[in-house]
Protein backbone atom coordinates (compact mmCIF):
# COMPACT_ATOMS: atom_id res chain seq x y z
CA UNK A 1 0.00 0.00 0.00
CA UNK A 2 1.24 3.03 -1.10
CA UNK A 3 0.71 6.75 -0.12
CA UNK A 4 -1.19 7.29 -3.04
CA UNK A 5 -3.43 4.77 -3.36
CA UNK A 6 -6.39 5.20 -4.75
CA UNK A 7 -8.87 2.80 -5.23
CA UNK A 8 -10.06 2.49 -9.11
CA UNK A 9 -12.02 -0.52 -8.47
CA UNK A 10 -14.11 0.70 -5.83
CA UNK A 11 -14.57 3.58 -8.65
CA UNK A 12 -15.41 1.47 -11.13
CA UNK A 13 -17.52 -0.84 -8.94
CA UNK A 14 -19.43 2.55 -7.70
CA UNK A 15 -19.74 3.90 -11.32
CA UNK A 16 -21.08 0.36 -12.49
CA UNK A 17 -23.85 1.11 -10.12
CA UNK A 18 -24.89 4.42 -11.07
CA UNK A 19 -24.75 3.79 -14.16
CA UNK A 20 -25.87 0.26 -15.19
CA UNK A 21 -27.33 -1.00 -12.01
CA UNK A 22 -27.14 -2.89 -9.04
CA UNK A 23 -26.94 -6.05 -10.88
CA UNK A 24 -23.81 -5.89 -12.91
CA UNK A 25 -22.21 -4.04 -10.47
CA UNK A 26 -22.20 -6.68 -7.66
CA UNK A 27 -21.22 -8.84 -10.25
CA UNK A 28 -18.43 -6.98 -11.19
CA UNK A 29 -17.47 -6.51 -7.98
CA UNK A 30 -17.57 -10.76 -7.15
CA UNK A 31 -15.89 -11.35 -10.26
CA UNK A 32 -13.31 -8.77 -9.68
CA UNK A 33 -12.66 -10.17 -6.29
CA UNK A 34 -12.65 -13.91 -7.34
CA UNK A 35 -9.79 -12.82 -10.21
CA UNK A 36 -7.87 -11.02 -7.57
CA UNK A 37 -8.00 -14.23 -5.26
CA UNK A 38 -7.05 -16.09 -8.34
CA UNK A 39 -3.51 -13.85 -8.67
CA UNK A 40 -2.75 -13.43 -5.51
CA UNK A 41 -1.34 -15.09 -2.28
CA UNK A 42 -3.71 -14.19 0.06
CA UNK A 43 -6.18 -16.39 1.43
CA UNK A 44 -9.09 -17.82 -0.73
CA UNK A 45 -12.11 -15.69 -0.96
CA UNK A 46 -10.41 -12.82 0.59
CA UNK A 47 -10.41 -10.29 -2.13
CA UNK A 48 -13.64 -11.23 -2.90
CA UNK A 49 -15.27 -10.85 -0.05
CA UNK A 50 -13.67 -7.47 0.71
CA UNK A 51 -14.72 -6.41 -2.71
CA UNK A 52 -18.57 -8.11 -2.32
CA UNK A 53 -18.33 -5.64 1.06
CA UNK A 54 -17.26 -2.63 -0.73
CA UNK A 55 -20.28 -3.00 -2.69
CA UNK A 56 -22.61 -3.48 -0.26
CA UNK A 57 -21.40 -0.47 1.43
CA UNK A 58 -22.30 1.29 -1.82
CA UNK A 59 -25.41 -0.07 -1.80
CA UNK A 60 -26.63 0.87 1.69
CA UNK A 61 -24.78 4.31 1.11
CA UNK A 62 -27.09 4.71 -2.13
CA UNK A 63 -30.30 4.22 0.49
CA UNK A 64 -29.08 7.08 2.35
CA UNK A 65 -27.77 9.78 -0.06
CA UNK A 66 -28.14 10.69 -3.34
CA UNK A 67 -25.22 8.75 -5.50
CA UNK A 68 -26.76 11.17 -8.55
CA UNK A 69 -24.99 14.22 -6.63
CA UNK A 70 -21.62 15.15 -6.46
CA UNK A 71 -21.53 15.45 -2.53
CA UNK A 72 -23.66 11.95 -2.58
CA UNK A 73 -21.33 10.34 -5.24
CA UNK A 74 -18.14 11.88 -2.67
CA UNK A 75 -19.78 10.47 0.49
CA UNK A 76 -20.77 7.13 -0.78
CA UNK A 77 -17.37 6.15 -2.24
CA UNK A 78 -15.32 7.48 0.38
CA UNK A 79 -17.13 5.21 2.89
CA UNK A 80 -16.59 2.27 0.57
CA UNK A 81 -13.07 2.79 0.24
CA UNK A 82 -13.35 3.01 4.22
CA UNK A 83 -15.29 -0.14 4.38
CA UNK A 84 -12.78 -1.76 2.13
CA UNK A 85 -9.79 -0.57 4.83
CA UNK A 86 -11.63 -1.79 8.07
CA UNK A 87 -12.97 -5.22 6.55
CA UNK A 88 -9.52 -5.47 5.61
CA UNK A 89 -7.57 -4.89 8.87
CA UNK A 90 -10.70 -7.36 10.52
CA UNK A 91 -10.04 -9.85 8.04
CA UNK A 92 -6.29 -10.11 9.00
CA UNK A 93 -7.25 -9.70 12.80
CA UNK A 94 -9.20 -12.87 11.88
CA UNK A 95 -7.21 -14.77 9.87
CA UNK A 96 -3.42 -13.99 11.23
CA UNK A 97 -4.53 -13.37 14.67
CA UNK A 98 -2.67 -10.18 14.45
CA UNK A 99 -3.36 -6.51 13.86
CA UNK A 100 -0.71 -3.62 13.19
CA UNK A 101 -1.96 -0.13 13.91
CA UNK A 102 0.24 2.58 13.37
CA UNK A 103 0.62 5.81 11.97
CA UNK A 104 1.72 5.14 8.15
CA UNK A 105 -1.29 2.76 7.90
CA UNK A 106 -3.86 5.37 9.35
CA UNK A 107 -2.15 8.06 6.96
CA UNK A 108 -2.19 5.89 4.19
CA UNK A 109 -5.45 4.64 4.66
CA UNK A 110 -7.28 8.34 5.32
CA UNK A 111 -5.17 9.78 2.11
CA UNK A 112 -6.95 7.10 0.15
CA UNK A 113 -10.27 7.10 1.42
CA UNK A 114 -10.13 11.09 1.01
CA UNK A 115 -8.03 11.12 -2.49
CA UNK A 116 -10.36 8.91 -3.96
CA UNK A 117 -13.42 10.64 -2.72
CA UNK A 118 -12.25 13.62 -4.09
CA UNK A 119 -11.51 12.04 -7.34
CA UNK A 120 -14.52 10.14 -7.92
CA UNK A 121 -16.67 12.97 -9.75
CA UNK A 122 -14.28 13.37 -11.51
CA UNK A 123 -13.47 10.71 -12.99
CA UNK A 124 -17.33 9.48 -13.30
CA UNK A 125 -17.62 12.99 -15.30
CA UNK A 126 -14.66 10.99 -17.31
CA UNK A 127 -16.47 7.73 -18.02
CA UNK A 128 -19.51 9.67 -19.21
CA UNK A 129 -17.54 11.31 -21.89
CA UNK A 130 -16.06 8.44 -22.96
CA UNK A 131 -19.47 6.79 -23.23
CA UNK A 132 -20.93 9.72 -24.85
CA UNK A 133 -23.07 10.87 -22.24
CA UNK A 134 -22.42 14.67 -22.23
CA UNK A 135 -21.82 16.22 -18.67
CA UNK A 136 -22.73 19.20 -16.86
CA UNK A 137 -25.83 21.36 -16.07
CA UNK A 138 -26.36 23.02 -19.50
CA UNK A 139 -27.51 19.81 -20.43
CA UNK A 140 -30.15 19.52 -17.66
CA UNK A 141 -33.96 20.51 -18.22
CA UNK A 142 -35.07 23.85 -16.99
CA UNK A 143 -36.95 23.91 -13.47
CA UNK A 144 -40.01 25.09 -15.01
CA UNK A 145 -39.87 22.11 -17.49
CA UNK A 146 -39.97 19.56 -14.48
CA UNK A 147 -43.07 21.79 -12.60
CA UNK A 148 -44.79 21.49 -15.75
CA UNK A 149 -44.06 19.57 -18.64
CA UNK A 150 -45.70 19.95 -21.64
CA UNK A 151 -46.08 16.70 -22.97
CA UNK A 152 -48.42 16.49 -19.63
CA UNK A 153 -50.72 19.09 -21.05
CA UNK A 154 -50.78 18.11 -24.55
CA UNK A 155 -52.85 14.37 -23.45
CA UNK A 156 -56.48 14.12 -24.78
């Protein structure tokens, strides 16, 4: 774990859900974590049960606040990316009977959670542009057009 770690699959796992759904994105996220289990030296079903927690985190975070907001999309990650660190450091207290605290992993861990955070809009702004879905609130329908719509008043 580096300084500046930030977490692109808790990004992408998040995006996945705003975007396409609650569906694909717990899949990604299981299938994500079973490839990482595959690759690495760790445990079975370690990865992907950290990563099958990240998005549940999302999810529950989505019941709460608004993941179609900046501030909600900011919130919601950043507590995923902390949900990721603390099932992380109770997974090892679990399976290696041992847990280090000190103050490189706290720094590490709160420059991540807040780095990535920050960088989620972002990059979700990003992904939209590469998918063709044009950003920003020029785009957005007029406040009058959601009080009253015309295709409401135009009905026989």
């Amino acid at each position: 774990m580096g300084i500046f770690d930030f977490d692109l699959l808790t990004l992408l796992t998040g995006y996945l859900f705003l975007s396409f759904g609650r569906t694909q994105a717990g899949v990604f996220a299981l299938g994500q974590g079973l490839l990482i289990d595959i690759f690495s030296s760790g445990p079975d079903g370690l990865s992907a049960f950290i990563y099958v927690s990240v998005f549940l985190g999302i999810y529950l975070g989505s019941l709460f606040f608004n993941f179609q907001t900046v501030k909600g999309q900011i919130i919601i990650v950043s507590l995923a990316v902390f949900l990721k660190h603390a099932t992380l450091q109770a997974a090892s207290v679990l399976f290696f009977g041992s847990m280090v605290l000190s103050t490189p992993l706290f720094f590490a861990a709160a420059v991540s959670i807040i780095g990535t955070g920050l960088l989620t809009p972002l990059l979700y702004g990003f992904f939209d542009r590469l998918r063709g879905i044009p950003a920003g609130e020029e785009d957005a329908p007029a406040l009058e057009d959601l009080k009253d719509p015309t295709w409401e008043n135009d009905r026989y």
